[in-house]
Protein backbone atom coordinates (compact mmCIF):
# COMPACT_ATOMS: atom_id res chain seq x y z
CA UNK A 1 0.00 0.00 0.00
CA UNK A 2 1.25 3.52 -1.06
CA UNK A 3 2.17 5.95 1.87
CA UNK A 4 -0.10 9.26 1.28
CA UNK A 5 0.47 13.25 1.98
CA UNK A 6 -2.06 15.51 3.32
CA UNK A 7 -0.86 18.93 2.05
CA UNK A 8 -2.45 22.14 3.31
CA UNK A 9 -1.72 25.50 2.23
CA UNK A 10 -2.86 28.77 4.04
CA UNK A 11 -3.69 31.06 1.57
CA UNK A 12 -4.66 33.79 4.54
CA UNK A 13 -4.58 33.09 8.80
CA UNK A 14 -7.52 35.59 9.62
CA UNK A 15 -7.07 34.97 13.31
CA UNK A 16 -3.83 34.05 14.92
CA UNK A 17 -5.16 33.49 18.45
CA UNK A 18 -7.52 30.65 17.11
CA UNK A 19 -4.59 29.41 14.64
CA UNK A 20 -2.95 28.43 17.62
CA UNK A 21 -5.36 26.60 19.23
CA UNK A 22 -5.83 24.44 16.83
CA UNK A 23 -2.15 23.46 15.60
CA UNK A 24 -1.73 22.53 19.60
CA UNK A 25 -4.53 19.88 19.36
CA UNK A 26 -4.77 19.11 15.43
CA UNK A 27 -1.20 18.16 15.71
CA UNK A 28 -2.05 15.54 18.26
CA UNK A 29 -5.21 14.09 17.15
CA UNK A 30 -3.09 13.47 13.36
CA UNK A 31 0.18 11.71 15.51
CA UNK A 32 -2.51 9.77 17.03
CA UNK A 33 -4.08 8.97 13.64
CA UNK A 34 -0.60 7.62 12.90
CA UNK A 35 0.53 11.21 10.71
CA UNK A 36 3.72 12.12 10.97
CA UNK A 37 4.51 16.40 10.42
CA UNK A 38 7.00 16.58 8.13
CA UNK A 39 7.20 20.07 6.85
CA UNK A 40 5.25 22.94 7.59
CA UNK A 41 5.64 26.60 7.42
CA UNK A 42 7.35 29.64 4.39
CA UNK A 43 8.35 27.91 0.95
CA UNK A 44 12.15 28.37 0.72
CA UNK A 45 10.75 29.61 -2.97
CA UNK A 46 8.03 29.50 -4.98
CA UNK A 47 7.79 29.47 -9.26
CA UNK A 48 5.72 29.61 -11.80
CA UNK A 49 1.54 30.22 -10.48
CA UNK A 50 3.24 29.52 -6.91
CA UNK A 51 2.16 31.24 -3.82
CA UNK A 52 4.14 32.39 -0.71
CA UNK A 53 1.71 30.96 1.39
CA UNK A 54 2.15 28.45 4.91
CA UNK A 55 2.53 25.01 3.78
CA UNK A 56 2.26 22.14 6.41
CA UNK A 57 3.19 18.31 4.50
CA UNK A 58 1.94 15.05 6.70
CA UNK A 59 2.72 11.39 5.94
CA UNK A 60 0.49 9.15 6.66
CA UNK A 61 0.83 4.83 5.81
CA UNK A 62 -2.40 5.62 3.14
CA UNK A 63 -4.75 7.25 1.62
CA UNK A 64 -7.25 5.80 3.92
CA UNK A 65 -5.25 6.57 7.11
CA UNK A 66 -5.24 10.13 5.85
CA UNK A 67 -9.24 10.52 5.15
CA UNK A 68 -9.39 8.53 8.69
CA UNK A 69 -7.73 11.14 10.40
CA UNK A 70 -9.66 14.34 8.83
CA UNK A 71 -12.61 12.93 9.46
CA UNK A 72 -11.57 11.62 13.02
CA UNK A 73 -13.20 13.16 16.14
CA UNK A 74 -10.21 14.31 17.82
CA UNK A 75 -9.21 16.13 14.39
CA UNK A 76 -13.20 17.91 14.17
CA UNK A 77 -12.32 18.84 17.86
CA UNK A 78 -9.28 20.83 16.79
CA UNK A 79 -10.99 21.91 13.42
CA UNK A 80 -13.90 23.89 15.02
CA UNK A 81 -10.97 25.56 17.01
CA UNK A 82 -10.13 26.96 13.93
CA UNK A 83 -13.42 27.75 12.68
CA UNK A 84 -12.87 30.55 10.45
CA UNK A 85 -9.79 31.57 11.48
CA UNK A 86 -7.86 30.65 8.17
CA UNK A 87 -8.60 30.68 4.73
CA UNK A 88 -6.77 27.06 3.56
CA UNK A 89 -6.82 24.14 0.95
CA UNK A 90 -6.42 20.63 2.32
CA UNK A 91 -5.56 17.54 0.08
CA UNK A 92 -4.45 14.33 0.33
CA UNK A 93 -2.58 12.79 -2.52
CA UNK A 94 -0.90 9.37 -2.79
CA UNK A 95 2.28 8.38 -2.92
CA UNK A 96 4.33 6.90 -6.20
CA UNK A 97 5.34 3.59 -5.84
């Protein structure tokens, strides 16, 4: 089974305060979903239609692991922290072989 990435961008963090709040307890609830962080924040650079815009990248064993953990409880929990507090794009693509 292909290992999968959950990559969200943050086009615009309207509220820093609630930003916060969640990374402390999204950040948990995805280690305990079995995701591991393993990038997040500036681009060094950007090209092209790129945008300098927060970038967190999460491994996870599969695709399935990945939808698990969005749509876990302990991951809604930290979500409505958020609420509207950021403007972002979440996806989840799979790994090559």
């Amino acid at each position: 089974m292909a290992k999968a990435y959950w990559v969200a961008t943050y086009r615009a963090i309207k509220n820093p305060d609630a930003m916060a709040a969640y990374a402390n307890v999204s950040r948990q609830a995805i280690e305990a979903a079995g995701g591991r962080v393993i990038a997040r924040g500036m681009p060094a650079a950007v090209f092209e239609l790129g945008q300098m815009e927060r970038v967190v990248l999460i491994e996870f064993d599969s695709v399935a692991s990945a939808k698990a953990a969005y749509e876990s409880p302990a991951y809604k929990a930290a979500h409505d922290l958020l609420g509207d507090g950021a403007d972002r794009d979440i996806r989840i693509v799979e790994a090559v072989d």
